[in-house]
C-alpha atoms as a PDB file:
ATOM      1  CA  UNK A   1       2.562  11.728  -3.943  1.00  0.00           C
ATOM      2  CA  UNK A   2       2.910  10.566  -7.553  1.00  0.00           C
ATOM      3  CA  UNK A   3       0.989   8.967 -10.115  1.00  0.00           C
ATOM      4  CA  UNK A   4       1.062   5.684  -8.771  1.00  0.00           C
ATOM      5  CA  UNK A   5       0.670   6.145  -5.003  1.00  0.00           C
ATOM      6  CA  UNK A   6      -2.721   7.560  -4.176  1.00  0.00           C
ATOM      7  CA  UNK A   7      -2.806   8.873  -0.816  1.00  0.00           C
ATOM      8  CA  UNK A   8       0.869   8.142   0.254  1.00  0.00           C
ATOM      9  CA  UNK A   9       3.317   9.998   2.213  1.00  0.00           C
ATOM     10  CA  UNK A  10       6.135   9.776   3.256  1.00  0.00           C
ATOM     11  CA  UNK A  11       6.911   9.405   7.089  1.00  0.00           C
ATOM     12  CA  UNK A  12       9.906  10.883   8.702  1.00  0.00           C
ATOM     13  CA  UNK A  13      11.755   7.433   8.949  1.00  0.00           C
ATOM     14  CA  UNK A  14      11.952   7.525   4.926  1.00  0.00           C
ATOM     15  CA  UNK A  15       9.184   4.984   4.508  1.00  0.00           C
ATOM     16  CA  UNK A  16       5.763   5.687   2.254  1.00  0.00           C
ATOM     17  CA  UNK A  17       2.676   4.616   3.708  1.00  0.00           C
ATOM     18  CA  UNK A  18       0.053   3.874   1.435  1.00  0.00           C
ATOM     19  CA  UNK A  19      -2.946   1.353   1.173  1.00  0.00           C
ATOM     20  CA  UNK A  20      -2.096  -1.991   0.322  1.00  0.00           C
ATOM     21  CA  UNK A  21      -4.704  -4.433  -1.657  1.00  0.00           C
ATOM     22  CA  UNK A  22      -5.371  -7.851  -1.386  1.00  0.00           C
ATOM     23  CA  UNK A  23      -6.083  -9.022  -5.156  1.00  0.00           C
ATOM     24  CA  UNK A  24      -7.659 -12.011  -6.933  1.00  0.00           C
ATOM     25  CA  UNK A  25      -7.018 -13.645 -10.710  1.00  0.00           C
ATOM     26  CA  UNK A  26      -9.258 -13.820 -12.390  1.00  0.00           C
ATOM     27  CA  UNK A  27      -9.766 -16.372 -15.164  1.00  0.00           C
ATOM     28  CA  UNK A  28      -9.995 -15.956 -18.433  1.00  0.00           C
ATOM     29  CA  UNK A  29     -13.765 -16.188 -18.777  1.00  0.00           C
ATOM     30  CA  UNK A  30     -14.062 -13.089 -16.167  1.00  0.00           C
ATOM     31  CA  UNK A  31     -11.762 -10.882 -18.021  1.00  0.00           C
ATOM     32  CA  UNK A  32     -13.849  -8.588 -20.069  1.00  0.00           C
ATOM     33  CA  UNK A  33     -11.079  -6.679 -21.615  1.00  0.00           C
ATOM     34  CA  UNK A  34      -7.603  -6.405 -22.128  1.00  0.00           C
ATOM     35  CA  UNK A  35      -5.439  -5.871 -18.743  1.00  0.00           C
ATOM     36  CA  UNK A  36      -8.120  -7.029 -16.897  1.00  0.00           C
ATOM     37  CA  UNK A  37      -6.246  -9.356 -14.493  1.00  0.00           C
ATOM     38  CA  UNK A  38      -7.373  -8.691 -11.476  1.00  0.00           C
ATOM     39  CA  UNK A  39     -10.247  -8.584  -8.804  1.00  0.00           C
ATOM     40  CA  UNK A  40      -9.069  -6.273  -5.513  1.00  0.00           C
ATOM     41  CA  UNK A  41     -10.646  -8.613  -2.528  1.00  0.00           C
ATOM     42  CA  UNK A  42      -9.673  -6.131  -0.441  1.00  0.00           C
ATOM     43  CA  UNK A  43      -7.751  -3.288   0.587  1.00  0.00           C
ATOM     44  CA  UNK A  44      -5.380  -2.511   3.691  1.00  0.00           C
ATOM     45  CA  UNK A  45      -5.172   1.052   5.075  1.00  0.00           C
ATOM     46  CA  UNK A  46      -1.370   2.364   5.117  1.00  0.00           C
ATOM     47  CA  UNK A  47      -1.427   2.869   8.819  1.00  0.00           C
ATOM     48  CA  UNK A  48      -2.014  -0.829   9.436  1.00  0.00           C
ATOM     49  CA  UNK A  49      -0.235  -2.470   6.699  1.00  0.00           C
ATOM     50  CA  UNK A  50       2.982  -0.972   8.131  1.00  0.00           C
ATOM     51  CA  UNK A  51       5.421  -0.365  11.549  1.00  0.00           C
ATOM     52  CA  UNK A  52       3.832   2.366  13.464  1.00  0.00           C
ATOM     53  CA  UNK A  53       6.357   5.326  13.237  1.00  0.00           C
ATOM     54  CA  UNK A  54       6.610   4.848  17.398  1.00  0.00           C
ATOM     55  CA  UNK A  55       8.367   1.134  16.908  1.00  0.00           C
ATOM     56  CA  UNK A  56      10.473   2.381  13.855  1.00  0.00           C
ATOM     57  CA  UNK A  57      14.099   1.218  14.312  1.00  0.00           C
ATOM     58  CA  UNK A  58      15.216   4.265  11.907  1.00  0.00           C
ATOM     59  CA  UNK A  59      18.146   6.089  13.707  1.00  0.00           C
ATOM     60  CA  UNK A  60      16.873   9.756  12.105  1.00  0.00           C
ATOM     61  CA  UNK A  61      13.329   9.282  13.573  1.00  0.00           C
ATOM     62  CA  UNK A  62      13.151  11.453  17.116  1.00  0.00           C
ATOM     63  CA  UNK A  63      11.819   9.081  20.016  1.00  0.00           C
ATOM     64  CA  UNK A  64       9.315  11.230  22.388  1.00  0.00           C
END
């Protein structure tokens, strides 16, 4: 998709589904360089960190 969304797309209701991480700060001790903030605990596939297409509430999205 971009530069900044690896994976994504974009559904037919307008939304972008991409993974979704669960991150820890660190502290200053574990930081071994500049911009290192962060510690990803874990990470959230796009299909379950969002509404299933089938329960959107968009009004352009076709119901089967």
């Amino acid at each position: 998709m971009d530069a900044f969304v690896k994976n994504g797309y974009l559904r037919p209701d307008g939304r972008v589904i991409r993974d979704m991480y669960l991150v820890r700060v660190k502290s200053p001790a574990e930081s071994k360089e500049p911009w290192d903030y962060y510690e990803i605990v874990r990470t959230v596939k796009g299909e379950d960190a969002f509404r299933p297409l089938a329960d959107s509430l968009c009004p352009l999205v076709k119901k089967a």
